[in-house]
PDB file of N, CA and C in Angstrom:
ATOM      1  N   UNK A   1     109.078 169.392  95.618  1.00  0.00           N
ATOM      2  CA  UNK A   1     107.649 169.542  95.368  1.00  0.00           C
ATOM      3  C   UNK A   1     106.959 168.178  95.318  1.00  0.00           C
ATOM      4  N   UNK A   2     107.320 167.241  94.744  1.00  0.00           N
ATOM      5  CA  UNK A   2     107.150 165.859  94.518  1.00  0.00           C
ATOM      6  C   UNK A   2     106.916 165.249  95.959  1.00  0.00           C
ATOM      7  N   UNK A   3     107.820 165.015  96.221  1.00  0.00           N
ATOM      8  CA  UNK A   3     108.216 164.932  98.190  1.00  0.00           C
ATOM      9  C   UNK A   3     106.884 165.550  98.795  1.00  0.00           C
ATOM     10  N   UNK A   4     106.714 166.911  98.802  1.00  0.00           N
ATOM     11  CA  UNK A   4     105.756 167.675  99.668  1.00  0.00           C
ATOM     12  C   UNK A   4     103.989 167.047  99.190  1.00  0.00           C
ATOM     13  N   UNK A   5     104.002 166.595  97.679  1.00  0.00           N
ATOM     14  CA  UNK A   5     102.430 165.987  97.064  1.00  0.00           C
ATOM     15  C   UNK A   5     102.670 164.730  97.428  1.00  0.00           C
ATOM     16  N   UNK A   6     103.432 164.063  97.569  1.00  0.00           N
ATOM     17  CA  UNK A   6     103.440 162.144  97.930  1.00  0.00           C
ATOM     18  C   UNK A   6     103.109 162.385  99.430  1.00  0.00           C
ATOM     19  N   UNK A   7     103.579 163.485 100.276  1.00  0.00           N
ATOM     20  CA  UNK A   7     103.586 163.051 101.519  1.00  0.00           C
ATOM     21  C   UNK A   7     101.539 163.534 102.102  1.00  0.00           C
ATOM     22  N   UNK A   8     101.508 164.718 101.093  1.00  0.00           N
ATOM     23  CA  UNK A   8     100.126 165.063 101.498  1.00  0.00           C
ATOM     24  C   UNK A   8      99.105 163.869 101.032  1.00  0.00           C
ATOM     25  N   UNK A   9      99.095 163.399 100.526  1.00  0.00           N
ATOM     26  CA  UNK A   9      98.524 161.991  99.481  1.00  0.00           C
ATOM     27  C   UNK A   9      98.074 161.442 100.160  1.00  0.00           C
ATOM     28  N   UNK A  10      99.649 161.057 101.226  1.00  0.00           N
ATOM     29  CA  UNK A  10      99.964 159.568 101.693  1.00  0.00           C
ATOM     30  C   UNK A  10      99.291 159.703 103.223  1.00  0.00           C
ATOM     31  N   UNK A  11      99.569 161.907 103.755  1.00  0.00           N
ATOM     32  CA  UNK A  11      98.878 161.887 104.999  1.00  0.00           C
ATOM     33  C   UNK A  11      96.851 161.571 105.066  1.00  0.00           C
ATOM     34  N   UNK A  12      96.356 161.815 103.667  1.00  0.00           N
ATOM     35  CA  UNK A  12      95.065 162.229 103.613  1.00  0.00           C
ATOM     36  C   UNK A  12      94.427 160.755 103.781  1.00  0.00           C
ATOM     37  N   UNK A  13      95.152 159.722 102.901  1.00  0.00           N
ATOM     38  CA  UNK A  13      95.365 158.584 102.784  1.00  0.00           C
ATOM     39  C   UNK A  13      94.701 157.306 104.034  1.00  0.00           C
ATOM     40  N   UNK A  14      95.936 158.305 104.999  1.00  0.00           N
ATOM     41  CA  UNK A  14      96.217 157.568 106.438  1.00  0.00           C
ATOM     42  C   UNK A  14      95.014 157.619 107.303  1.00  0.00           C
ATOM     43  N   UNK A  15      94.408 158.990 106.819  1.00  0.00           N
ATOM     44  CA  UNK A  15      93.200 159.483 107.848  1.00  0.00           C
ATOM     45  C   UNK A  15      91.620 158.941 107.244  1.00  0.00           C
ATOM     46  N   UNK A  16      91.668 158.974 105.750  1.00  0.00           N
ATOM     47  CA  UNK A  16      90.576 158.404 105.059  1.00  0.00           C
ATOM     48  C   UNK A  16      90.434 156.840 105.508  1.00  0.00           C
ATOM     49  N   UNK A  17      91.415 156.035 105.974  1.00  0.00           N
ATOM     50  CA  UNK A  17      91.436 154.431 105.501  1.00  0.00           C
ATOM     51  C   UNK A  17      90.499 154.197 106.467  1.00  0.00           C
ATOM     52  N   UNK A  18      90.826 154.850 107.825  1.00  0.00           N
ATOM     53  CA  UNK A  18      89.510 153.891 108.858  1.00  0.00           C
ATOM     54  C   UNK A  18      88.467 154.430 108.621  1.00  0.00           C
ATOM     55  N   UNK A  19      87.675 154.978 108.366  1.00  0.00           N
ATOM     56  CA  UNK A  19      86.697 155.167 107.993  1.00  0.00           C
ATOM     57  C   UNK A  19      86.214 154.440 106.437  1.00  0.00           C
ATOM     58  N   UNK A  20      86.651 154.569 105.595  1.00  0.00           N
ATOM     59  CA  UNK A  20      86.388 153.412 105.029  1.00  0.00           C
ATOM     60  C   UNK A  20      86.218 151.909 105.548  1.00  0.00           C
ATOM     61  N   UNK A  21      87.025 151.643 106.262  1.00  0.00           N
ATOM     62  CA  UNK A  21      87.152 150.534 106.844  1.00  0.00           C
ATOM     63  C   UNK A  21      85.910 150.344 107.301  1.00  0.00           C
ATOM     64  N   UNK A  22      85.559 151.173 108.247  1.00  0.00           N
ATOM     65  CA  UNK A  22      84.146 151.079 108.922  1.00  0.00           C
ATOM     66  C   UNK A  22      82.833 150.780 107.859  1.00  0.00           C
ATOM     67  N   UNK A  23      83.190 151.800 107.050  1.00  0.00           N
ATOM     68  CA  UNK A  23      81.270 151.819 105.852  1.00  0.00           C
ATOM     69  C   UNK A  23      81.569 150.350 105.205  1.00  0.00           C
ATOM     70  N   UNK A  24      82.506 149.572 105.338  1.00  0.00           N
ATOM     71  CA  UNK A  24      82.700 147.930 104.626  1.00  0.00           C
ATOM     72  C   UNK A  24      81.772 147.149 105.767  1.00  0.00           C
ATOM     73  N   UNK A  25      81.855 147.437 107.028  1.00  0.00           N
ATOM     74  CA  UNK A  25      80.938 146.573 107.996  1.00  0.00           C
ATOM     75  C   UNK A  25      79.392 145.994 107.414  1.00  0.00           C
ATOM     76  N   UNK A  26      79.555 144.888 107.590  1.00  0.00           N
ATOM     77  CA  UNK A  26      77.832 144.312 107.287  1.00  0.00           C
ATOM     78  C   UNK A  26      77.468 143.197 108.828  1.00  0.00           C
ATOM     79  N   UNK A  27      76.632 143.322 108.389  1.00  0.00           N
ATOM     80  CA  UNK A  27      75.903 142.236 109.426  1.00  0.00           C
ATOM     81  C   UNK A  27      75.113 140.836 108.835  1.00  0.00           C
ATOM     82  N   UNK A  28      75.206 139.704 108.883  1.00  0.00           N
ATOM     83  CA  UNK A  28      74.324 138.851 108.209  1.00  0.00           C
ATOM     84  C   UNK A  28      74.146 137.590 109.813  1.00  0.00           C
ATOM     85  N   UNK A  29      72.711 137.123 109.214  1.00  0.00           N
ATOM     86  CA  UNK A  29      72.388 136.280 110.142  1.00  0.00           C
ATOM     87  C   UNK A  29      72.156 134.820 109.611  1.00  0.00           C
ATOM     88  N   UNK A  30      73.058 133.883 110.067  1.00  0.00           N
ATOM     89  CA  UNK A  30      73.166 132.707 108.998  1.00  0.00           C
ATOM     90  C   UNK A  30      72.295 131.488 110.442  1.00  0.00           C
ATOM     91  N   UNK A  31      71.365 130.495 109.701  1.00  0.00           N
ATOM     92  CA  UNK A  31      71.279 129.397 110.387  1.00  0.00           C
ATOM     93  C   UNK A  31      71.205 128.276 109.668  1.00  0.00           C
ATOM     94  N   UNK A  32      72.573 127.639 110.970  1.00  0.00           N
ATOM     95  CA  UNK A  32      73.402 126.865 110.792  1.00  0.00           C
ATOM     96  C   UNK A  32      72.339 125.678 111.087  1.00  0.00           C
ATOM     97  N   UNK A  33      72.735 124.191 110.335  1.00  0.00           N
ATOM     98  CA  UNK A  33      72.272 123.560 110.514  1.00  0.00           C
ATOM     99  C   UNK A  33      72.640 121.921 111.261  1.00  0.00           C
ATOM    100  N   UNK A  34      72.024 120.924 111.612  1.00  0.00           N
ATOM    101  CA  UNK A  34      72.500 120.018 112.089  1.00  0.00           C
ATOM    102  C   UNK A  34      73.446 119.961 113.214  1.00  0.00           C
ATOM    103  N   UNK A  35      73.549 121.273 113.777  1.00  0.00           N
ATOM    104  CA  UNK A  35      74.263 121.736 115.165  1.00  0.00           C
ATOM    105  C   UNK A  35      73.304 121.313 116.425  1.00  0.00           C
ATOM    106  N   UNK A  36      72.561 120.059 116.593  1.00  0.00           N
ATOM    107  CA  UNK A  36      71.956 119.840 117.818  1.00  0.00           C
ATOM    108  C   UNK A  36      72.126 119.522 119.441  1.00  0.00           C
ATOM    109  N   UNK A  37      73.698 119.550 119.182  1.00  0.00           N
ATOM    110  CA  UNK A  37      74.299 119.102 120.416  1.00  0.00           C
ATOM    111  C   UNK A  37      74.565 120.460 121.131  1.00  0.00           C
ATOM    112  N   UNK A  38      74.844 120.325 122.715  1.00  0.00           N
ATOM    113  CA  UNK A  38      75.442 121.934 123.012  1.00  0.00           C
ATOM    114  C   UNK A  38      76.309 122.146 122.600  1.00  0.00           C
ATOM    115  N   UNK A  39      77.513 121.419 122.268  1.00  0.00           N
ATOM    116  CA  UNK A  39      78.911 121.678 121.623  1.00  0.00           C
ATOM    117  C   UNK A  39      79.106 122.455 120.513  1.00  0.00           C
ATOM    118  N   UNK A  40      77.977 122.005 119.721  1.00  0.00           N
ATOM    119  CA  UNK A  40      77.822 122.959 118.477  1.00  0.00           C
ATOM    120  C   UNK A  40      78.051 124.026 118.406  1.00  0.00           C
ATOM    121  N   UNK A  41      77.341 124.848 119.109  1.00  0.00           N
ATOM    122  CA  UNK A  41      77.255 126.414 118.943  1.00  0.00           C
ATOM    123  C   UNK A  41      78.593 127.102 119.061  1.00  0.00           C
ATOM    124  N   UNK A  42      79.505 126.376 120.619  1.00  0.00           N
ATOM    125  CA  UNK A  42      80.791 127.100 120.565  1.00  0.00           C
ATOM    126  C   UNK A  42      81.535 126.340 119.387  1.00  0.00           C
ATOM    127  N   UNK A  43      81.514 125.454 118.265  1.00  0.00           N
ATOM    128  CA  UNK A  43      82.363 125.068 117.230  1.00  0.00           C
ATOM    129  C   UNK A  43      82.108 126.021 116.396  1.00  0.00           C
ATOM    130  N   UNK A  44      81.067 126.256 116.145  1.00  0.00           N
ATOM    131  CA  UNK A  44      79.996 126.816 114.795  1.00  0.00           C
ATOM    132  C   UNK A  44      80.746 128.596 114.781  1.00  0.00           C
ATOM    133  N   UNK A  45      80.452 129.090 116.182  1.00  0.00           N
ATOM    134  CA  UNK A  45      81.468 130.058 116.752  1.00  0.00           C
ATOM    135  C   UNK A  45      82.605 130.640 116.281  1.00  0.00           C
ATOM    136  N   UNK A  46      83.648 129.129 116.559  1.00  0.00           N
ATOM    137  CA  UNK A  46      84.857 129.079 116.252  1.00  0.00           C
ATOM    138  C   UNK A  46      85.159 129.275 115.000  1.00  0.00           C
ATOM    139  N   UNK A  47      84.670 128.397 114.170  1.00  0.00           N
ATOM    140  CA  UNK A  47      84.807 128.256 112.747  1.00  0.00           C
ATOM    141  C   UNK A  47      84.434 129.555 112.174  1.00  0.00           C
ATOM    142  N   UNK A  48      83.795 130.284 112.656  1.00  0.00           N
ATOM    143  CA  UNK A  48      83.181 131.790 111.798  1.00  0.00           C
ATOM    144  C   UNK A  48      84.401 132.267 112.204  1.00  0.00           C
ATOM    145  N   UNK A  49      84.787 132.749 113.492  1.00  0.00           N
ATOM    146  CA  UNK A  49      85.644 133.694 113.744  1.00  0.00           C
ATOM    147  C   UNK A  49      87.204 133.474 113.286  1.00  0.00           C
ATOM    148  N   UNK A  50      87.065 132.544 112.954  1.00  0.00           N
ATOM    149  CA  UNK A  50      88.386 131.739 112.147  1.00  0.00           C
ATOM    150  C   UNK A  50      88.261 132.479 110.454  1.00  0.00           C
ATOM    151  N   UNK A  51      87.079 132.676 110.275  1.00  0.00           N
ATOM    152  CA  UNK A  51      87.041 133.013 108.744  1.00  0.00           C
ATOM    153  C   UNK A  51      87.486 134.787 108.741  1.00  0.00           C
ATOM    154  N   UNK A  52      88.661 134.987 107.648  1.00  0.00           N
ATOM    155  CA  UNK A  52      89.712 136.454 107.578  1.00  0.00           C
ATOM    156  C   UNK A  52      88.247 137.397 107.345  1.00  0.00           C
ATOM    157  N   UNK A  53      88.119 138.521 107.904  1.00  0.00           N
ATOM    158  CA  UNK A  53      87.447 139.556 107.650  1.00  0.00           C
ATOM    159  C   UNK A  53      85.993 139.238 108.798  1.00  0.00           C
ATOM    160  N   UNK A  54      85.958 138.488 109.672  1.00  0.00           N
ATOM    161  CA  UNK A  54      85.020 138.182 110.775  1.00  0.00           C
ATOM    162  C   UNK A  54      85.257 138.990 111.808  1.00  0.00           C
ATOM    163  N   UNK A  55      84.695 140.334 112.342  1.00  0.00           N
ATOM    164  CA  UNK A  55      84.986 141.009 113.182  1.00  0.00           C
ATOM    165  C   UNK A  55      84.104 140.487 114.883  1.00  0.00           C
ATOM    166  N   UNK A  56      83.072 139.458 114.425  1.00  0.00           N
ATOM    167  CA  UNK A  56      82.430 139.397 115.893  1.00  0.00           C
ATOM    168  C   UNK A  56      81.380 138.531 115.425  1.00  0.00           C
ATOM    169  N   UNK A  57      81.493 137.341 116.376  1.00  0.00           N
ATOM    170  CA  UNK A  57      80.204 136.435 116.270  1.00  0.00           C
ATOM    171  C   UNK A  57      79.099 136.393 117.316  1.00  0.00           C
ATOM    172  N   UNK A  58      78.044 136.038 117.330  1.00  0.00           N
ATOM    173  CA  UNK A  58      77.099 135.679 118.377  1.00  0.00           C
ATOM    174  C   UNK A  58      76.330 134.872 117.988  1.00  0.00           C
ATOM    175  N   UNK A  59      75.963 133.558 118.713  1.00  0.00           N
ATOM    176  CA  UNK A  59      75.259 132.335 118.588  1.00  0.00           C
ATOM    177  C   UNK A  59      74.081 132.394 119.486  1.00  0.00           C
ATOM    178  N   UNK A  60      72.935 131.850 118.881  1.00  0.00           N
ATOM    179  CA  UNK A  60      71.918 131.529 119.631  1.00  0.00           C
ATOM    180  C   UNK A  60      71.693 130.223 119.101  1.00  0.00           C
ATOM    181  N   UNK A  61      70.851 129.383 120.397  1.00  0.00           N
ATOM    182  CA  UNK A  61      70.421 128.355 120.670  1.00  0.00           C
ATOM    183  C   UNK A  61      69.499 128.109 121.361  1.00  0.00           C
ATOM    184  N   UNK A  62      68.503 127.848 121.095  1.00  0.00           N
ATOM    185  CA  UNK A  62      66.899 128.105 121.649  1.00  0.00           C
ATOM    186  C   UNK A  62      67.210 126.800 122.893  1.00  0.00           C
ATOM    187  N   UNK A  63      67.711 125.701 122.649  1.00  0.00           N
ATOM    188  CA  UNK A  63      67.988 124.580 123.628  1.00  0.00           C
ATOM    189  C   UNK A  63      68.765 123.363 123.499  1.00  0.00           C
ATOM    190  N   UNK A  64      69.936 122.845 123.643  1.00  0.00           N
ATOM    191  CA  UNK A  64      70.566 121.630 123.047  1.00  0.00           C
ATOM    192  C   UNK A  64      70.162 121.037 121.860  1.00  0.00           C
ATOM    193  N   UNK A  65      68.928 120.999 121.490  1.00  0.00           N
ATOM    194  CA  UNK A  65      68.481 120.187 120.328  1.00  0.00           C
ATOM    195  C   UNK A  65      68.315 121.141 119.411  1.00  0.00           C
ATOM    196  N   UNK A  66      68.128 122.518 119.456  1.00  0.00           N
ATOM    197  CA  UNK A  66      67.810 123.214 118.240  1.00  0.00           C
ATOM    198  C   UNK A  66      69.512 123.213 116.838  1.00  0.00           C
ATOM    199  N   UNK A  67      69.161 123.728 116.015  1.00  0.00           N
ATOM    200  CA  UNK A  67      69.928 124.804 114.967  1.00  0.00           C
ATOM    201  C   UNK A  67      70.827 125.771 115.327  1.00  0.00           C
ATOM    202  N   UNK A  68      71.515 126.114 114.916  1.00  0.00           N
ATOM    203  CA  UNK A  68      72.164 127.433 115.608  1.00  0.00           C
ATOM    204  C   UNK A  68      72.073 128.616 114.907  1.00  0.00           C
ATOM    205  N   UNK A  69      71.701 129.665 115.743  1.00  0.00           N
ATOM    206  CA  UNK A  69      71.094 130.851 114.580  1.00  0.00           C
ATOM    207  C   UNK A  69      72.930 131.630 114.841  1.00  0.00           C
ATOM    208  N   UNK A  70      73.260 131.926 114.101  1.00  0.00           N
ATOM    209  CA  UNK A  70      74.983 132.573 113.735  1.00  0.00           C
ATOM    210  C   UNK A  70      75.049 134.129 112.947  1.00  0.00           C
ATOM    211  N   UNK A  71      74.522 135.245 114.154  1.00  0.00           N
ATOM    212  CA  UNK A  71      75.073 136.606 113.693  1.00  0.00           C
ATOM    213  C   UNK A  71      76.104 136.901 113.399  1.00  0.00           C
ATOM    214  N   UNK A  72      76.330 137.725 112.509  1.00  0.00           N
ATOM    215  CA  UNK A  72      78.305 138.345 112.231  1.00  0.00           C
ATOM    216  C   UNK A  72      77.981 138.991 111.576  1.00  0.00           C
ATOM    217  N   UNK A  73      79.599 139.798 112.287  1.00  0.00           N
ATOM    218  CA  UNK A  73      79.799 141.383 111.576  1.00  0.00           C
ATOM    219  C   UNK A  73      81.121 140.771 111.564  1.00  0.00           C
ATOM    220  N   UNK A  74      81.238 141.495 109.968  1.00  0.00           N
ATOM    221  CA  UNK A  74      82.425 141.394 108.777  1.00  0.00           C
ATOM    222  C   UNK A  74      82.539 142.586 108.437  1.00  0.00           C
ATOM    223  N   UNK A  75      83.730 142.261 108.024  1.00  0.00           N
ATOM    224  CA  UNK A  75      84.129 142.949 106.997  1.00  0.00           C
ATOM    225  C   UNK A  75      83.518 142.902 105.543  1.00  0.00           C
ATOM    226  N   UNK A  76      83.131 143.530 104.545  1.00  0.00           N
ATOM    227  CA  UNK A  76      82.543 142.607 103.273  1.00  0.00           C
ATOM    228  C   UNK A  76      83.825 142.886 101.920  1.00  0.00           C
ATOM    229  N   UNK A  77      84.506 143.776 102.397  1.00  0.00           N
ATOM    230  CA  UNK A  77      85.651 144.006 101.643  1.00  0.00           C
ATOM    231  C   UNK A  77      86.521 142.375 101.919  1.00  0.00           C
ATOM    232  N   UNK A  78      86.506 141.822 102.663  1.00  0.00           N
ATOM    233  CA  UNK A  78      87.535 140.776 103.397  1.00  0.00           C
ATOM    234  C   UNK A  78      86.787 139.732 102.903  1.00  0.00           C
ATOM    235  N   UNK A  79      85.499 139.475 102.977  1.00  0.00           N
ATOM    236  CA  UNK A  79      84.914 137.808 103.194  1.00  0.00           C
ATOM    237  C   UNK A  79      83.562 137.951 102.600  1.00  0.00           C
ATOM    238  N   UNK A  80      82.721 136.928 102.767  1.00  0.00           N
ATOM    239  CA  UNK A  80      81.064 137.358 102.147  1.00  0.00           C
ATOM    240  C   UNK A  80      80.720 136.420 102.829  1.00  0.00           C
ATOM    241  N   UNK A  81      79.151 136.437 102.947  1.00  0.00           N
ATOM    242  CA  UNK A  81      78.338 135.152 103.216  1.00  0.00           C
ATOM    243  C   UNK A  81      78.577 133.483 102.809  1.00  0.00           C
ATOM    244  N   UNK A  82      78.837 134.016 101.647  1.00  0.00           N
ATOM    245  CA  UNK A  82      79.150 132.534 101.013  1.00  0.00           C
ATOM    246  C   UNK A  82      80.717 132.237 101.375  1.00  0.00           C
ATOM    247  N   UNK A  83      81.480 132.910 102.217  1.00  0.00           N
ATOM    248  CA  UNK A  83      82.646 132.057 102.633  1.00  0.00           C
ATOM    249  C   UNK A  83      82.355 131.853 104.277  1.00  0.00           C
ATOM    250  N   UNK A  84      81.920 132.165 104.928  1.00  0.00           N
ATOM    251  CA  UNK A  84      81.002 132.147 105.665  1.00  0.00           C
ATOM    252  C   UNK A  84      80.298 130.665 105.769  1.00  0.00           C
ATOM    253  N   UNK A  85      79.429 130.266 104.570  1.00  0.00           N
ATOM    254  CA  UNK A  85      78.720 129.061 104.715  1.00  0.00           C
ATOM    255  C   UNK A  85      79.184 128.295 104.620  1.00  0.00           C
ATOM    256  N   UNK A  86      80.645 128.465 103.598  1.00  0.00           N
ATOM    257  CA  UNK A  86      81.452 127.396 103.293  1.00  0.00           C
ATOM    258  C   UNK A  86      82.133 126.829 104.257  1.00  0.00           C
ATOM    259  N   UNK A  87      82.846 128.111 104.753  1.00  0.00           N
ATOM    260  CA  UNK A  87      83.553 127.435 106.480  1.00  0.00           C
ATOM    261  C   UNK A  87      82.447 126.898 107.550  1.00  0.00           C
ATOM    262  N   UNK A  88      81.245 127.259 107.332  1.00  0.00           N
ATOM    263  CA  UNK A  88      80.377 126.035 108.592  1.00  0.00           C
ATOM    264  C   UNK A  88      80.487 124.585 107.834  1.00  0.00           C
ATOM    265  N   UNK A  89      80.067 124.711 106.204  1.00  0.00           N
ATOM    266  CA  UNK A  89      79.592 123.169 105.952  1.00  0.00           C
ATOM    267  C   UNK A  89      80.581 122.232 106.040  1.00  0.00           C
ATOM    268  N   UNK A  90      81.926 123.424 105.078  1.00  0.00           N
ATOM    269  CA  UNK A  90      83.527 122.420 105.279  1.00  0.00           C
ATOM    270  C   UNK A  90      83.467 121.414 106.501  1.00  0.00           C
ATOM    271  N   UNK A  91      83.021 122.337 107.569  1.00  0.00           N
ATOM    272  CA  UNK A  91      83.200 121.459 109.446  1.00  0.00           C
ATOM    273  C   UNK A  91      82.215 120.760 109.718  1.00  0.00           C
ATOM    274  N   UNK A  92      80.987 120.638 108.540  1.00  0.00           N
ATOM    275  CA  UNK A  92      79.856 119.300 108.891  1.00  0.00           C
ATOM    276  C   UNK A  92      78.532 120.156 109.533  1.00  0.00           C
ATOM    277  N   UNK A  93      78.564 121.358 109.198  1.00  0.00           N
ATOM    278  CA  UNK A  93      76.994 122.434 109.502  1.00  0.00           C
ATOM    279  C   UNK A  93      77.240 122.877 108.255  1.00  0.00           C
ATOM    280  N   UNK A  94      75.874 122.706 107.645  1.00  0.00           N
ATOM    281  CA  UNK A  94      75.596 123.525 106.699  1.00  0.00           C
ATOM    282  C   UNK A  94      74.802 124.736 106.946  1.00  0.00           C
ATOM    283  N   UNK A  95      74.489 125.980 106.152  1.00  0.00           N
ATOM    284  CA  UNK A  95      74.128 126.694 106.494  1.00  0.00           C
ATOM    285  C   UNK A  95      73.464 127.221 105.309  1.00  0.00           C
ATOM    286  N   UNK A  96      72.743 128.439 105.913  1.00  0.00           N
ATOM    287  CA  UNK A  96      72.004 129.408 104.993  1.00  0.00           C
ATOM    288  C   UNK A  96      71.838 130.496 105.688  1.00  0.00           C
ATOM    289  N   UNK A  97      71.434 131.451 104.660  1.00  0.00           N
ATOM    290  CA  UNK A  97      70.777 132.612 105.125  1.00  0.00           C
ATOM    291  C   UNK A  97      69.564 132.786 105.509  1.00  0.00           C
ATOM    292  N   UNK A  98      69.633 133.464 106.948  1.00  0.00           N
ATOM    293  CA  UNK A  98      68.009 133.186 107.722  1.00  0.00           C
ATOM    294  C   UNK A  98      67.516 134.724 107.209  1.00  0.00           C
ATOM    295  N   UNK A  99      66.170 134.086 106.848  1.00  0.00           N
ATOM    296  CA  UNK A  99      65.158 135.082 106.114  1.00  0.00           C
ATOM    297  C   UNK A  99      64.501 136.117 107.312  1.00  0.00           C
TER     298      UNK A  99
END
């Protein structure tokens, strides 16, 4: 009987997790700063998607000299904004949250 309730648990379990998984998704739009070179944007990039719980980045750059505006979808169970900013400034961009 034990056996037959651990295994129903463990099947309901299996089927609930991705979907949870999913309602954790957020989106935040961070701009990065002091990124004026073109190089920037693919570092700025890198460094997000490097951070655990980063499911997808996208960079904009109005033109070599601008800021870099830095969309992502996370996880928020995994990571937050503020690890997020930390991994741009750690690499010499600081960042914030664009209003």
């Amino acid at each position: 009987m034990f056996h037959r309730l651990a295994s129903a648990v463990l099947t309901i379990g299996l089927f609930a997790a991705p979907s949870l998984a999913v309602a954790a998704e957020s989106t935040v739009t961070l701009a990065v700063h002091h990124a004026g070179c073109v190089l920037c944007g693919p570092i700025v990039k890198s460094t997000l998607e490097h951070v655990t719980g980063v499911k997808s980045v996208q960079v904009s750059q109005a033109d070599g000299m601008d800021d870099v505006t830095a969309t992502v979808l996370f996880d928020n169970a995994l990571t937050s904004p503020n690890a997020m900013i930390k991994a741009t400034t750690d690499h010499g961009y600081p960042a914030d949250l664009k209003s």
